[in-house]
N, C-alpha and C. Protein backbone atom coordinates (compact mmCIF):
# COMPACT_ATOMS: atom_id res chain seq x y z
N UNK A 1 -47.86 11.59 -54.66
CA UNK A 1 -48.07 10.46 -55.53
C UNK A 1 -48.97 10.91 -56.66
N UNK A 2 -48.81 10.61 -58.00
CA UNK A 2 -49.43 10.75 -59.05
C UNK A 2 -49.49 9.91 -60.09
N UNK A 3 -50.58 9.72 -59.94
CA UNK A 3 -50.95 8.47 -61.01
C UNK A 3 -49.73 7.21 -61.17
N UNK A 4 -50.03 6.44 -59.40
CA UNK A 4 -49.28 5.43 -59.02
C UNK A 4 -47.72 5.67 -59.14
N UNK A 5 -47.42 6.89 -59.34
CA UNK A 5 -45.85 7.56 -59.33
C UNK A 5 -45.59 8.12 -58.44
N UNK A 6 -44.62 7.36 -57.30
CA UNK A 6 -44.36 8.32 -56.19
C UNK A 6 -43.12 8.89 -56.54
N UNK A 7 -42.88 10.42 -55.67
CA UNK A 7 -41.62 11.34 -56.23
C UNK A 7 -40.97 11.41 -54.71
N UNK A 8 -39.91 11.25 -54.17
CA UNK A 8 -39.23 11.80 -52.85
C UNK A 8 -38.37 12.94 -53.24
N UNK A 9 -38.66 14.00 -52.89
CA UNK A 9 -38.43 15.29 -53.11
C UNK A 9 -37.40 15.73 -51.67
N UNK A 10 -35.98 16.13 -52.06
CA UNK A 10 -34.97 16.37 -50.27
C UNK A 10 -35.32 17.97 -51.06
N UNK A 11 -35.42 18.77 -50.23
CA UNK A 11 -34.68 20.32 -50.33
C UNK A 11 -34.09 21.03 -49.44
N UNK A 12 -32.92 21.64 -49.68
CA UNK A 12 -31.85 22.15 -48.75
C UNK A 12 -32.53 23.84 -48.67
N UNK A 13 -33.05 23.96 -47.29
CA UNK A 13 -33.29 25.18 -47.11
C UNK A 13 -33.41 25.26 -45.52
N UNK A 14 -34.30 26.25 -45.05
CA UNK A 14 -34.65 26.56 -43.26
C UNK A 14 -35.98 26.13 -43.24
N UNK A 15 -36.40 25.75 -43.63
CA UNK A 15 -37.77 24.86 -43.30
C UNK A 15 -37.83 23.99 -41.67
N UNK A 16 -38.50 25.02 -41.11
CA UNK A 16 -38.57 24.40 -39.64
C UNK A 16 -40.46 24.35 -39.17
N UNK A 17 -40.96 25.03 -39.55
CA UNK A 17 -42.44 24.90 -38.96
C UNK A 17 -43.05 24.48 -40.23
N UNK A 18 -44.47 23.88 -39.71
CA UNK A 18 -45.48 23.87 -41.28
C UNK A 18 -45.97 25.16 -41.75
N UNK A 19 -45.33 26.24 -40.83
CA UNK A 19 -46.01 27.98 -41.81
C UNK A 19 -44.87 28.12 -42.55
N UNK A 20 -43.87 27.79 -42.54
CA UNK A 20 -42.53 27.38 -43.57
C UNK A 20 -43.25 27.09 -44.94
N UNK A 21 -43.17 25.60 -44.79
CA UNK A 21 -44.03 25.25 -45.81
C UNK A 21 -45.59 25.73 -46.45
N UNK A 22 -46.14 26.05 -45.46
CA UNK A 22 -47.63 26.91 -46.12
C UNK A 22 -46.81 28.04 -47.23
N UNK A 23 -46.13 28.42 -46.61
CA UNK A 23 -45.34 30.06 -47.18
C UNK A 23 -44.43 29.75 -49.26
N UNK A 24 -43.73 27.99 -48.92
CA UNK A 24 -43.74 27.99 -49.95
C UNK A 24 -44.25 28.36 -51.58
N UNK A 25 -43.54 28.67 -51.95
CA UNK A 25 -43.98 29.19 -53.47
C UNK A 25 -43.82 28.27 -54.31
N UNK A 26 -45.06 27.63 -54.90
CA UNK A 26 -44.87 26.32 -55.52
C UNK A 26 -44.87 26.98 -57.46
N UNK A 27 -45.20 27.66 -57.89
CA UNK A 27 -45.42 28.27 -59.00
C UNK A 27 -45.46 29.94 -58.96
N UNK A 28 -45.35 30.36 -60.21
CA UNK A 28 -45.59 32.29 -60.44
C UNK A 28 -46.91 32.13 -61.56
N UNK A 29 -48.27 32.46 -61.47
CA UNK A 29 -48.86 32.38 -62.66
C UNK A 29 -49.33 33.87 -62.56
N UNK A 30 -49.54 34.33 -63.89
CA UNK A 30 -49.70 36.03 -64.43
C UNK A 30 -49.17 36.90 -63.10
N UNK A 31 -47.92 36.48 -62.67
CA UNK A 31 -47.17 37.62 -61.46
C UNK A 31 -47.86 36.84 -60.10
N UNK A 32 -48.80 36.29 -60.06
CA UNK A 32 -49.23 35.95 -58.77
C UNK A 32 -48.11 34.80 -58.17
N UNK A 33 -47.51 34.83 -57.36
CA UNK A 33 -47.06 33.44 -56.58
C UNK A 33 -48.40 32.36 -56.01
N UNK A 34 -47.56 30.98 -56.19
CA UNK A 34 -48.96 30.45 -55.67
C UNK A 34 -47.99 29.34 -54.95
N UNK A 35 -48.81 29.72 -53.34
CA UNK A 35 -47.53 29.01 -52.50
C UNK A 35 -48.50 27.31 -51.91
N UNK A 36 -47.78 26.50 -51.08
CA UNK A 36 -48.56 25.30 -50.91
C UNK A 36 -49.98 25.57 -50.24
N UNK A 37 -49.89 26.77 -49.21
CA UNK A 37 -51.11 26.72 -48.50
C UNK A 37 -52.20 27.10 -49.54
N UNK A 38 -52.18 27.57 -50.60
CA UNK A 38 -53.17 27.66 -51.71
C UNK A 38 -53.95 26.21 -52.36
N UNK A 39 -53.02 25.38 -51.98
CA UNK A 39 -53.14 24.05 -52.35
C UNK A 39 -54.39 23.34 -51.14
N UNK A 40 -54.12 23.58 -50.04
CA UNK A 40 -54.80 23.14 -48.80
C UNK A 40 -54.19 23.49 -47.50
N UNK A 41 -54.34 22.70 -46.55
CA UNK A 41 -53.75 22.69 -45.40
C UNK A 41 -52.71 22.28 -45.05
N UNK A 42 -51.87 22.59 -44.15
CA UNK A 42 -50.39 22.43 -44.06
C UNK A 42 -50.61 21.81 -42.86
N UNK A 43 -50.60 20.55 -42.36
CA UNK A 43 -50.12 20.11 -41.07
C UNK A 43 -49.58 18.84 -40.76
N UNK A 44 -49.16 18.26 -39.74
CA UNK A 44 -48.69 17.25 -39.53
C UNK A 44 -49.45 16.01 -39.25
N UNK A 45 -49.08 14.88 -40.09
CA UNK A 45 -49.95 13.58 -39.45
C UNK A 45 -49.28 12.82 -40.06
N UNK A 46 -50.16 11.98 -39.52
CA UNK A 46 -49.57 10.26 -39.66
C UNK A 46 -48.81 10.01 -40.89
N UNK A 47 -47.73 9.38 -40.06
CA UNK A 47 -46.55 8.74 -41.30
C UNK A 47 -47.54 7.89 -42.28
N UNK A 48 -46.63 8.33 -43.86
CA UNK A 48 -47.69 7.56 -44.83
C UNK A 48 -47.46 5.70 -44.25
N UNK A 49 -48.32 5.02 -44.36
CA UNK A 49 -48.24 3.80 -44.26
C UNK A 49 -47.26 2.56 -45.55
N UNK A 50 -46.42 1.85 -44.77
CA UNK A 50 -46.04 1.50 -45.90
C UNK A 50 -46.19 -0.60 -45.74
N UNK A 51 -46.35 -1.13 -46.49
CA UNK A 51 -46.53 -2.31 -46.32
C UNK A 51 -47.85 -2.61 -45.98
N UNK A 52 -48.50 -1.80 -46.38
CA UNK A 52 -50.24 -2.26 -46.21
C UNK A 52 -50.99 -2.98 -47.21
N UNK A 53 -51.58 -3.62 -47.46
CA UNK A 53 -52.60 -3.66 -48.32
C UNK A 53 -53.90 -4.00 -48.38
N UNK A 54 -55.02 -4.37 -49.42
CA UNK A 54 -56.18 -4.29 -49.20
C UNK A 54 -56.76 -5.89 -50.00
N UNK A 55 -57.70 -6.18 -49.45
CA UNK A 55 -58.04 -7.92 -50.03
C UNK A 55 -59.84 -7.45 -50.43
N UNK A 56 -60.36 -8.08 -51.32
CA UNK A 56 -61.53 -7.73 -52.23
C UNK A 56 -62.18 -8.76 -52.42
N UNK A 57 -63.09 -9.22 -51.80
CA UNK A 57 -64.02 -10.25 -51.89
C UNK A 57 -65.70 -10.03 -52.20
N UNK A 58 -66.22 -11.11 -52.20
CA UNK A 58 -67.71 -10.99 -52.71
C UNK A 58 -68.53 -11.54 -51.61
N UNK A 59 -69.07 -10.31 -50.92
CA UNK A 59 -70.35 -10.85 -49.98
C UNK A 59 -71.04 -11.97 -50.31
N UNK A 60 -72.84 -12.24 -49.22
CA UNK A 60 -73.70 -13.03 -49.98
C UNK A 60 -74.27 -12.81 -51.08
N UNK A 61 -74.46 -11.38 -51.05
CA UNK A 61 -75.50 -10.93 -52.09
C UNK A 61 -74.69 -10.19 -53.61
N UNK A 62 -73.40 -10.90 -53.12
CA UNK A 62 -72.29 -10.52 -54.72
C UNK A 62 -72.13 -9.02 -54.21
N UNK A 63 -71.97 -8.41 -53.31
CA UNK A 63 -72.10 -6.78 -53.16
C UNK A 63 -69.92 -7.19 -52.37
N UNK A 64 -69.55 -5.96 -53.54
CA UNK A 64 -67.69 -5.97 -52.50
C UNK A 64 -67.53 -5.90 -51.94
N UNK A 65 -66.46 -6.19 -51.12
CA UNK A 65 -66.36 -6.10 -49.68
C UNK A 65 -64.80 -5.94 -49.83
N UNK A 66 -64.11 -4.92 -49.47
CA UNK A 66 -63.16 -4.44 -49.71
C UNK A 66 -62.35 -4.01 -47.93
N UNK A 67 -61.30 -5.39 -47.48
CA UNK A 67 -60.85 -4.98 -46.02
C UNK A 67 -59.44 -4.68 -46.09
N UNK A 68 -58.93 -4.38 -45.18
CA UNK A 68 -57.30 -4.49 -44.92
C UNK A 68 -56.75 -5.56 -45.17
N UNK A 69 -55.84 -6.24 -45.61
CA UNK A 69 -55.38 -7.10 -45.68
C UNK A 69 -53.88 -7.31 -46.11
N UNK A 70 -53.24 -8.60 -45.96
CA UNK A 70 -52.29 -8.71 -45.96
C UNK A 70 -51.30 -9.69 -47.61
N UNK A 71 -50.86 -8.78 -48.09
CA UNK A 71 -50.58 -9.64 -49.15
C UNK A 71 -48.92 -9.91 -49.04
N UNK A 72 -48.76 -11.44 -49.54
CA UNK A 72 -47.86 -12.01 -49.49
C UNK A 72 -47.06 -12.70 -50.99
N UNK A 73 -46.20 -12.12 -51.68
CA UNK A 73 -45.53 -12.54 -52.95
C UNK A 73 -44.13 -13.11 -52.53
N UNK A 74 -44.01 -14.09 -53.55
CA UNK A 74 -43.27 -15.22 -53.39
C UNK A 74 -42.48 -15.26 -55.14
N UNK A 75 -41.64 -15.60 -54.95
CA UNK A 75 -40.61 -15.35 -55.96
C UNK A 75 -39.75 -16.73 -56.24
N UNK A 76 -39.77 -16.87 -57.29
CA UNK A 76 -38.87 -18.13 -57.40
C UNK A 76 -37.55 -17.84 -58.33
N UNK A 77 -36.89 -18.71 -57.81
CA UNK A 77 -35.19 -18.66 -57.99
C UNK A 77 -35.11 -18.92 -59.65
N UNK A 78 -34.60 -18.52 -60.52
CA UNK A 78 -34.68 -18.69 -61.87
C UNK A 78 -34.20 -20.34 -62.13
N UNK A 79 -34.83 -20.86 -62.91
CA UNK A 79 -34.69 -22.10 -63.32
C UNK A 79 -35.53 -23.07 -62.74
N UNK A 80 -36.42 -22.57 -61.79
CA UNK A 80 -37.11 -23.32 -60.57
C UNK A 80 -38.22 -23.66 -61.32
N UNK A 81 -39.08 -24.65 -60.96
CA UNK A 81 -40.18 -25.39 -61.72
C UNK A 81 -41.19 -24.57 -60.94
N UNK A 82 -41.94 -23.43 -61.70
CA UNK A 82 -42.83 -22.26 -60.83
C UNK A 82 -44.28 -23.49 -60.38
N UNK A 83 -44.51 -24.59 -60.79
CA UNK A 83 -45.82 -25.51 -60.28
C UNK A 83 -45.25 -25.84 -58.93
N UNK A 84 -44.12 -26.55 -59.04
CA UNK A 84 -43.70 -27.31 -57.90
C UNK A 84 -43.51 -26.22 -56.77
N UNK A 85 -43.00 -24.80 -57.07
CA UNK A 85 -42.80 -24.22 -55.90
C UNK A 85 -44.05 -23.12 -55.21
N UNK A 86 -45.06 -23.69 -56.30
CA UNK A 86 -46.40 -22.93 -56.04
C UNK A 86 -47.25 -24.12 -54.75
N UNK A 87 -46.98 -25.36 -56.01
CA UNK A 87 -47.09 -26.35 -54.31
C UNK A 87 -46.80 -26.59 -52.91
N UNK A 88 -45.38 -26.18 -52.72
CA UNK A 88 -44.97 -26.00 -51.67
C UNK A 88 -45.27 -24.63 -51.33
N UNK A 89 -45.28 -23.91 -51.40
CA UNK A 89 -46.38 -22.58 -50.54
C UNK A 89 -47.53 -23.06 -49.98
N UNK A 90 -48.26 -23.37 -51.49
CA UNK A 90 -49.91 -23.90 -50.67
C UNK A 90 -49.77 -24.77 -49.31
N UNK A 91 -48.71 -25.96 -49.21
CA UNK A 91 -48.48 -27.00 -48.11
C UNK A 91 -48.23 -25.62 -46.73
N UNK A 92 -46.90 -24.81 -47.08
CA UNK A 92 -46.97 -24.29 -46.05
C UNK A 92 -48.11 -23.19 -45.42
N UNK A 93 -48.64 -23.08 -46.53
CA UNK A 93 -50.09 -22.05 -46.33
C UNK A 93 -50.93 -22.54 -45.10
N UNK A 94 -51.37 -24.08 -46.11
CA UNK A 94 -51.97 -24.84 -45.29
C UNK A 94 -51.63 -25.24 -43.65
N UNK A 95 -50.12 -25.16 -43.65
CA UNK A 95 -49.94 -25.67 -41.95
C UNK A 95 -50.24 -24.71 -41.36
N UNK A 96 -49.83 -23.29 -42.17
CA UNK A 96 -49.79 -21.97 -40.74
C UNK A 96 -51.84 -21.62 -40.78
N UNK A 97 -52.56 -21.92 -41.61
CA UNK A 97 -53.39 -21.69 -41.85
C UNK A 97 -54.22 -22.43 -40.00
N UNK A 98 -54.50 -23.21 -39.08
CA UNK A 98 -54.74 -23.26 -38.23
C UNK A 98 -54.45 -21.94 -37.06
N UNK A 99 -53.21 -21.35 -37.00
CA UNK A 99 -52.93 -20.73 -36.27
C UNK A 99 -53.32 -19.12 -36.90
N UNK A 100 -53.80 -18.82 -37.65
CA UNK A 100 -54.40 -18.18 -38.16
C UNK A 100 -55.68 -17.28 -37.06
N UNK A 101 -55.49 -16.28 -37.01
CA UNK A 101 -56.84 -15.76 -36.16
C UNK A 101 -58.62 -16.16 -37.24
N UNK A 102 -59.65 -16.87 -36.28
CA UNK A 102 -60.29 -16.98 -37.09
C UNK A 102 -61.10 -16.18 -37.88
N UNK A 103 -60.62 -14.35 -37.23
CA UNK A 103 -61.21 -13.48 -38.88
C UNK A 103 -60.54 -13.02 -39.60
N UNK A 104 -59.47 -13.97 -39.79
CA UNK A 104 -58.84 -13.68 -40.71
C UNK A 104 -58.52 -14.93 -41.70
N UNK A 105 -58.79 -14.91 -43.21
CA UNK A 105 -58.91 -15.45 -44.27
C UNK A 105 -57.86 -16.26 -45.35
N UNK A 106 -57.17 -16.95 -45.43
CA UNK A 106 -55.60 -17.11 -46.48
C UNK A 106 -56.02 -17.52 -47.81
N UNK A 107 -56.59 -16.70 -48.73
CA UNK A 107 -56.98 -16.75 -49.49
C UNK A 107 -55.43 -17.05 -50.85
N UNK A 108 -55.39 -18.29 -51.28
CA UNK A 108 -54.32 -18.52 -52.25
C UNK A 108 -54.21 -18.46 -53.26
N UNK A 109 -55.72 -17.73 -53.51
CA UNK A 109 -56.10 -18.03 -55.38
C UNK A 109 -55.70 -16.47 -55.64
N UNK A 110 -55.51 -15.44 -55.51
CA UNK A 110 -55.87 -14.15 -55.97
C UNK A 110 -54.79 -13.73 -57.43
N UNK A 111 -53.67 -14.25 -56.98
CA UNK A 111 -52.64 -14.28 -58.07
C UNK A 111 -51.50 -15.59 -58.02
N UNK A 112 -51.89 -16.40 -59.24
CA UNK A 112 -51.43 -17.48 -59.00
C UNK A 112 -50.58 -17.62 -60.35
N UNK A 113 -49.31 -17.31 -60.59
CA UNK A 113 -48.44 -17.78 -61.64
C UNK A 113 -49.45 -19.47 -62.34
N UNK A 114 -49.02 -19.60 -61.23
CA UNK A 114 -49.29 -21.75 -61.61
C UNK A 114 -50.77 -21.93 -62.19
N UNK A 115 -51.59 -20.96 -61.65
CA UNK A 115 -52.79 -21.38 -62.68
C UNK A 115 -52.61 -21.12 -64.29
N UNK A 116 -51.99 -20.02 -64.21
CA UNK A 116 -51.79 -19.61 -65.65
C UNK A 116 -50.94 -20.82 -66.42
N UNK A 117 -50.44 -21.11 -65.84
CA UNK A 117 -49.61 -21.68 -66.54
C UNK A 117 -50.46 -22.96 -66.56
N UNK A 118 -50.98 -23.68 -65.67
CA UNK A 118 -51.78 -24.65 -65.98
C UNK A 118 -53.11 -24.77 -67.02
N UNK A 119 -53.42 -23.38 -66.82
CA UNK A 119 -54.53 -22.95 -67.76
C UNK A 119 -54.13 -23.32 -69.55
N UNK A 120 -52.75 -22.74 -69.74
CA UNK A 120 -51.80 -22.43 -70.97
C UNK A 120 -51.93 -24.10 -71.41
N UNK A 121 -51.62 -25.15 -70.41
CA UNK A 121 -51.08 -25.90 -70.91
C UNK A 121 -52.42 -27.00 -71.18
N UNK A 122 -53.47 -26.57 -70.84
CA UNK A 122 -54.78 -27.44 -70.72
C UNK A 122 -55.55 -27.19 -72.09
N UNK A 123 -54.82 -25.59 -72.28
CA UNK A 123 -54.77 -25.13 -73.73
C UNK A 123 -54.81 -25.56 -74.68
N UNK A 124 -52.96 -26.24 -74.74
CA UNK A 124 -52.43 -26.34 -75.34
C UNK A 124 -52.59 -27.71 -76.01
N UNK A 125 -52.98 -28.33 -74.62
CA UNK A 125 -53.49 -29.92 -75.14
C UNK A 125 -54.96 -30.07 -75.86
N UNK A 126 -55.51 -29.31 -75.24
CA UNK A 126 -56.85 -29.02 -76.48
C UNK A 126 -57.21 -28.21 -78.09
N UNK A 127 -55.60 -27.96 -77.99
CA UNK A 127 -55.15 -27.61 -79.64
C UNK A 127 -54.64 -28.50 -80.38
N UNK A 128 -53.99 -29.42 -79.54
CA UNK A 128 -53.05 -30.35 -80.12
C UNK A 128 -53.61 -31.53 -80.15
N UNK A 129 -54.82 -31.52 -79.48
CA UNK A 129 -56.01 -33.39 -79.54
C UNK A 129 -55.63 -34.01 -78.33
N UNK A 130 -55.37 -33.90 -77.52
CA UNK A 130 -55.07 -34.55 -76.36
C UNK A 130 -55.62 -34.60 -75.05
């Protein structure tokens, strides 16, 4: 991954151990080969994680607090009134929100189409005299 760009790289060769790969030749600079194990260590671990994410809040003392967490995006059908279907999330937020383990948090504000747009239009009426 580089700079939020991931690459999936297949290559057709005999690559069977990680001294395979250590052995790779990733570049030639002034005649030298420079293979992956020059890079670091070659070994096996944990599958990258996928579907994770992280939630960012503010202690007592305003200091971050940065945990695992679970984020959830919601998409609306084109033509759909994005307030009304921001409402109905929050309702269902709210029901599953009891069964909820209690250290864990459903925080609904973090990215909210509908504020923006409510924001725009609170705007808009305070441009226009209203």
């Amino acid at each position: 991954m580089e700079a939020g760009q991931e690459s999936i790289i297949q290559g057709v060769g005999r690559i069977q151990t990680t001294e395979d790969i250590a052995k790779t030749v990733i570049v030639v600079r002034d005649g030298r080969p420079i293979r992956v194990s020059d890079l670091g260590a070659v070994t096996i671990g944990a599958a990258i994680k996928r579907g994770t994410g992280w939630a960012s809040r503010r202690g007592p003392n305003r200091e971050p607090i940065i945990e695992p967490g679970v984020i959830m995006a919601g998409l609306k059908q084109p033509g759909a009134n994005t307030l009304e279907v921001a409402g109905r999330l929050d309702e269902a937020l709210d029901e599953i929100q009891p069964s909820v383990p209690l250290s864990m948090a459903v925080n609904k504000n973090l990215f909210r189409q509908a504020a923006f747009i409510k924001a725009q239009r609170l705007s808009m009426c305070d441009n226009i005299g209203r």
